[in-house]
C-alpha atoms as a PDB file:
ATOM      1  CA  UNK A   1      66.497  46.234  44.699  1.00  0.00           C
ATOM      2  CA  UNK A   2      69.205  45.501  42.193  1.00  0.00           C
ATOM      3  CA  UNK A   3      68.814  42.846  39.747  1.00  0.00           C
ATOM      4  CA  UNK A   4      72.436  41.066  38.457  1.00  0.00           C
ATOM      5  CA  UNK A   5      71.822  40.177  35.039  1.00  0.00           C
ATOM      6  CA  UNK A   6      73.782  36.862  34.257  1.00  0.00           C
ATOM      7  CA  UNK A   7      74.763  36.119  30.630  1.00  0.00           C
ATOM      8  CA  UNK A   8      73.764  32.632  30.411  1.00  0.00           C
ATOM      9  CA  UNK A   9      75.725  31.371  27.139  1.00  0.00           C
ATOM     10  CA  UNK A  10      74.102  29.669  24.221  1.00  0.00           C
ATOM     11  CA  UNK A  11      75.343  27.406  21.766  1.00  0.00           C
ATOM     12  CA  UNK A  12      74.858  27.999  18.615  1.00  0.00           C
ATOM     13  CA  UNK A  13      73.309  24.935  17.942  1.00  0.00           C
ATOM     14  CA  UNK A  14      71.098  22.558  20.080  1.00  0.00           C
ATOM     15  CA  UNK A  15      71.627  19.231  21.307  1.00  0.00           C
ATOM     16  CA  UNK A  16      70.885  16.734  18.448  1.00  0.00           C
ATOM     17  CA  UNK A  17      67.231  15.362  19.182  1.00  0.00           C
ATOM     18  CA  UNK A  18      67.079  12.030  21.901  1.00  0.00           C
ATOM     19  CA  UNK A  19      64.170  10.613  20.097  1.00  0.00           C
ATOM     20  CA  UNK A  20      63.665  10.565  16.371  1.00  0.00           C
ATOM     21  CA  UNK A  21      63.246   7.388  13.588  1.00  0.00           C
ATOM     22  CA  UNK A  22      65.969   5.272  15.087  1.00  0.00           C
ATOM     23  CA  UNK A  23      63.356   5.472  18.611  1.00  0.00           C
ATOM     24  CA  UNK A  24      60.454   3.740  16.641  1.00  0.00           C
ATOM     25  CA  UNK A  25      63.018   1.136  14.813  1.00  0.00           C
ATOM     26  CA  UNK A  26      64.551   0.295  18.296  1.00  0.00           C
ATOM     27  CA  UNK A  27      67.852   1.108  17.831  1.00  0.00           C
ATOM     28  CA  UNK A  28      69.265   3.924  19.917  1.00  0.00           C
ATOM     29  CA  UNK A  29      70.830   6.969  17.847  1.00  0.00           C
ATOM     30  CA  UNK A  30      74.387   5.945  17.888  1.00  0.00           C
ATOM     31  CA  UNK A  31      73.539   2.693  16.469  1.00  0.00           C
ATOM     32  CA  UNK A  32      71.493   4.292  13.646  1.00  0.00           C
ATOM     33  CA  UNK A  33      73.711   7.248  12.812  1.00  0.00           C
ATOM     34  CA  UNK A  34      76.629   4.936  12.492  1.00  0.00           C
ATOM     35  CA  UNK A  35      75.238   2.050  10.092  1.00  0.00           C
ATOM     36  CA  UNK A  36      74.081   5.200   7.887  1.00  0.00           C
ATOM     37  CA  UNK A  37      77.781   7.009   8.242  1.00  0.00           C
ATOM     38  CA  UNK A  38      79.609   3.238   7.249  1.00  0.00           C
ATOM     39  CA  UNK A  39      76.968   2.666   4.635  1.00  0.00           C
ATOM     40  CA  UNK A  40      77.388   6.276   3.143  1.00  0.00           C
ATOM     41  CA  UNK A  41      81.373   6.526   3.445  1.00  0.00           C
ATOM     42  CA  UNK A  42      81.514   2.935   2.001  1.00  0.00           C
ATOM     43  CA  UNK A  43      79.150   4.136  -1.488  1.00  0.00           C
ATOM     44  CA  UNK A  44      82.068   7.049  -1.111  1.00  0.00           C
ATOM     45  CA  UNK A  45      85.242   5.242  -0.754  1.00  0.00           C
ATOM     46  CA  UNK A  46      84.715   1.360  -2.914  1.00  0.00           C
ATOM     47  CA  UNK A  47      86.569   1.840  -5.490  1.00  0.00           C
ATOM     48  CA  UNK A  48      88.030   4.948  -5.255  1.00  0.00           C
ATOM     49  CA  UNK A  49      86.815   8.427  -4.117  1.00  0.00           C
ATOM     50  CA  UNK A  50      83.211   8.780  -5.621  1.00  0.00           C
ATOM     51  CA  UNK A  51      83.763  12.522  -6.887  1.00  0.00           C
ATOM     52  CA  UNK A  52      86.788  10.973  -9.437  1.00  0.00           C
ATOM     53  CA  UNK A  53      84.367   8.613 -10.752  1.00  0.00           C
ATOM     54  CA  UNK A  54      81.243  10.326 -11.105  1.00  0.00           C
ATOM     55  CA  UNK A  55      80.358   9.196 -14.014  1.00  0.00           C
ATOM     56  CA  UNK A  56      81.435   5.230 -14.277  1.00  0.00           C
ATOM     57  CA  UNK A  57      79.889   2.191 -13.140  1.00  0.00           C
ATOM     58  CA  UNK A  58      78.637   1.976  -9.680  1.00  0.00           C
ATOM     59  CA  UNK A  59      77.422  -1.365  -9.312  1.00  0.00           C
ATOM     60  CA  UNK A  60      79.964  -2.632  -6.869  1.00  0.00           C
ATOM     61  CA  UNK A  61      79.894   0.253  -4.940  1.00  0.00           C
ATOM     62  CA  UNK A  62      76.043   0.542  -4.668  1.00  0.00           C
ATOM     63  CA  UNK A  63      75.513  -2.873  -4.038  1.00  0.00           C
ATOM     64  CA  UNK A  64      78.412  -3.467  -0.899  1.00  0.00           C
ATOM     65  CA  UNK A  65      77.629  -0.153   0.625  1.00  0.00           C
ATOM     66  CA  UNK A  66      73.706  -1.913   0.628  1.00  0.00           C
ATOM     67  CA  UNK A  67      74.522  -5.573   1.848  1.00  0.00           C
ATOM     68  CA  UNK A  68      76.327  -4.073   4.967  1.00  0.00           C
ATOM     69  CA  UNK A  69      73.395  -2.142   6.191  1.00  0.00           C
ATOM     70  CA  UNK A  70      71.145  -5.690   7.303  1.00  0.00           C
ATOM     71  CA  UNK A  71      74.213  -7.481   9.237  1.00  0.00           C
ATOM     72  CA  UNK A  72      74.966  -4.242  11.022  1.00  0.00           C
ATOM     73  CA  UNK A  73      71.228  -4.515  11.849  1.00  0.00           C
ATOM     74  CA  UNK A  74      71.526  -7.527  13.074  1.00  0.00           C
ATOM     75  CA  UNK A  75      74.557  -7.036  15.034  1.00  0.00           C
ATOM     76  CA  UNK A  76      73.021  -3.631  16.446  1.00  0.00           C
ATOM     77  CA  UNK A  77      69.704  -5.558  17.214  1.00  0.00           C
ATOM     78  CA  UNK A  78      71.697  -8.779  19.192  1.00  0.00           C
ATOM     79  CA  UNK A  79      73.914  -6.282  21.273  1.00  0.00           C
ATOM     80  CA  UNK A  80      70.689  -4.496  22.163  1.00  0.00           C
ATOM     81  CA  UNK A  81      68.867  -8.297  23.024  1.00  0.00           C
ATOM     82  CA  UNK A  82      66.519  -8.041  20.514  1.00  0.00           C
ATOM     83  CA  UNK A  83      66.961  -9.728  17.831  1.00  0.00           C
ATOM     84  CA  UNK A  84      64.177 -10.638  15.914  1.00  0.00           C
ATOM     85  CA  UNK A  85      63.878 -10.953  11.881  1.00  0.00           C
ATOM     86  CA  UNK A  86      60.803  -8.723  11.570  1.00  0.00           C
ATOM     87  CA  UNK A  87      62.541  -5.266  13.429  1.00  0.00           C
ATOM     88  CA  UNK A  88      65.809  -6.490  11.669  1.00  0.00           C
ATOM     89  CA  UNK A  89      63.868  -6.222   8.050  1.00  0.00           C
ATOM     90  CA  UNK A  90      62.297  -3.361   9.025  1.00  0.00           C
ATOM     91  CA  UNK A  91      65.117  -1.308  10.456  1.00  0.00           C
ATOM     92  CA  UNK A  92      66.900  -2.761   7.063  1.00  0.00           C
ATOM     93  CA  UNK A  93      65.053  -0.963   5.135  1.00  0.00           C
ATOM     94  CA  UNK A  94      64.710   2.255   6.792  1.00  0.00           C
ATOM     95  CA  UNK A  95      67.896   3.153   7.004  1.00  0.00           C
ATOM     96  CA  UNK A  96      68.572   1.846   3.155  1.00  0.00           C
ATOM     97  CA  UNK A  97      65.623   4.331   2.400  1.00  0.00           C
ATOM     98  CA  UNK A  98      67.269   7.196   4.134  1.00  0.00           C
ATOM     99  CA  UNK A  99      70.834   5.941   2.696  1.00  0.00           C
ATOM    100  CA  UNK A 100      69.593   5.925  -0.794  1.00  0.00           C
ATOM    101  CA  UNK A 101      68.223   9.718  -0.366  1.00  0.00           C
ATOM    102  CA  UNK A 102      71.622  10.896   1.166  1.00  0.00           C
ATOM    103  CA  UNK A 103      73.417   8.986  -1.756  1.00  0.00           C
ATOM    104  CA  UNK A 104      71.252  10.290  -4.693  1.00  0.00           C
ATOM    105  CA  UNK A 105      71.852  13.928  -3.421  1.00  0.00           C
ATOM    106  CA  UNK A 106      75.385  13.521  -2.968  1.00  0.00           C
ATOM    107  CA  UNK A 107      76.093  11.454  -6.400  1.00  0.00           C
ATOM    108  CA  UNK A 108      73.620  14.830  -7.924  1.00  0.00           C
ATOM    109  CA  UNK A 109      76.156  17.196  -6.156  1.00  0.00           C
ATOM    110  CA  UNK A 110      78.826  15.440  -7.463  1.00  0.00           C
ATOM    111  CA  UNK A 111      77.365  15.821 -11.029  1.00  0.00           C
ATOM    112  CA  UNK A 112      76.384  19.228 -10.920  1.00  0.00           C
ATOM    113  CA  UNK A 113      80.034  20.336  -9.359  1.00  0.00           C
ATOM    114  CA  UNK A 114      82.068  18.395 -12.182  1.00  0.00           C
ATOM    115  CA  UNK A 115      79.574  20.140 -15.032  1.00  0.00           C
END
């Protein structure tokens, strides 16, 4: 009895995870993933690329790439048929959370590549 062996081919990476924080915040990964990308490339891009002005003011920059993150929310929440202050306020805050970890890491990059 001969056996074929088929080569089944692997990726190299797996298929990004179907449930995660965004399942518990009822928002569905795209939704999630993309108010954190705007929110991040927006704390990036106000004002100039971030990496020429490491070391200057970022109150504008901090504070618009912020005030986006509830009205996306909100607009991710309606399209969804859901919206409701509470998960709005909630889901706010999560992804700021995450956003202001991502942001403090890259701004620290930043730093520590210009030194």
């Amino acid at each position: 009895m001969e056996q074929t062996l088929t080569s089944k081919r692997t990726s190299l990476f797996g298929p990004l995870p179907t449930r995660g924080i965004w399942t518990a915040l009822d928002l569905t990964r795209g939704q999630f993933l993309g108010i954190l990308a705007v929110s991040v490339m927006l704390f990036l891009f106000i004002g100039g690329p971030l990496w020429t002005h490491a070391r200057a003011s970022h109150f504008w920059r901090i504070n618009l790439s912020y005030a986006i993150i509830p009205f996306a929310v909100a607009a991710a929440f309606y399209r969804n048929g859901r919206a409701r202050p509470v998960p709005i306020i909630v889901a706010s805050v999560v992804i700021a959370l995450v956003k202001l970890v991502l942001t403090a890491v890259l701004l620290v990059l930043i730093g520590v590549a210009q030194s």
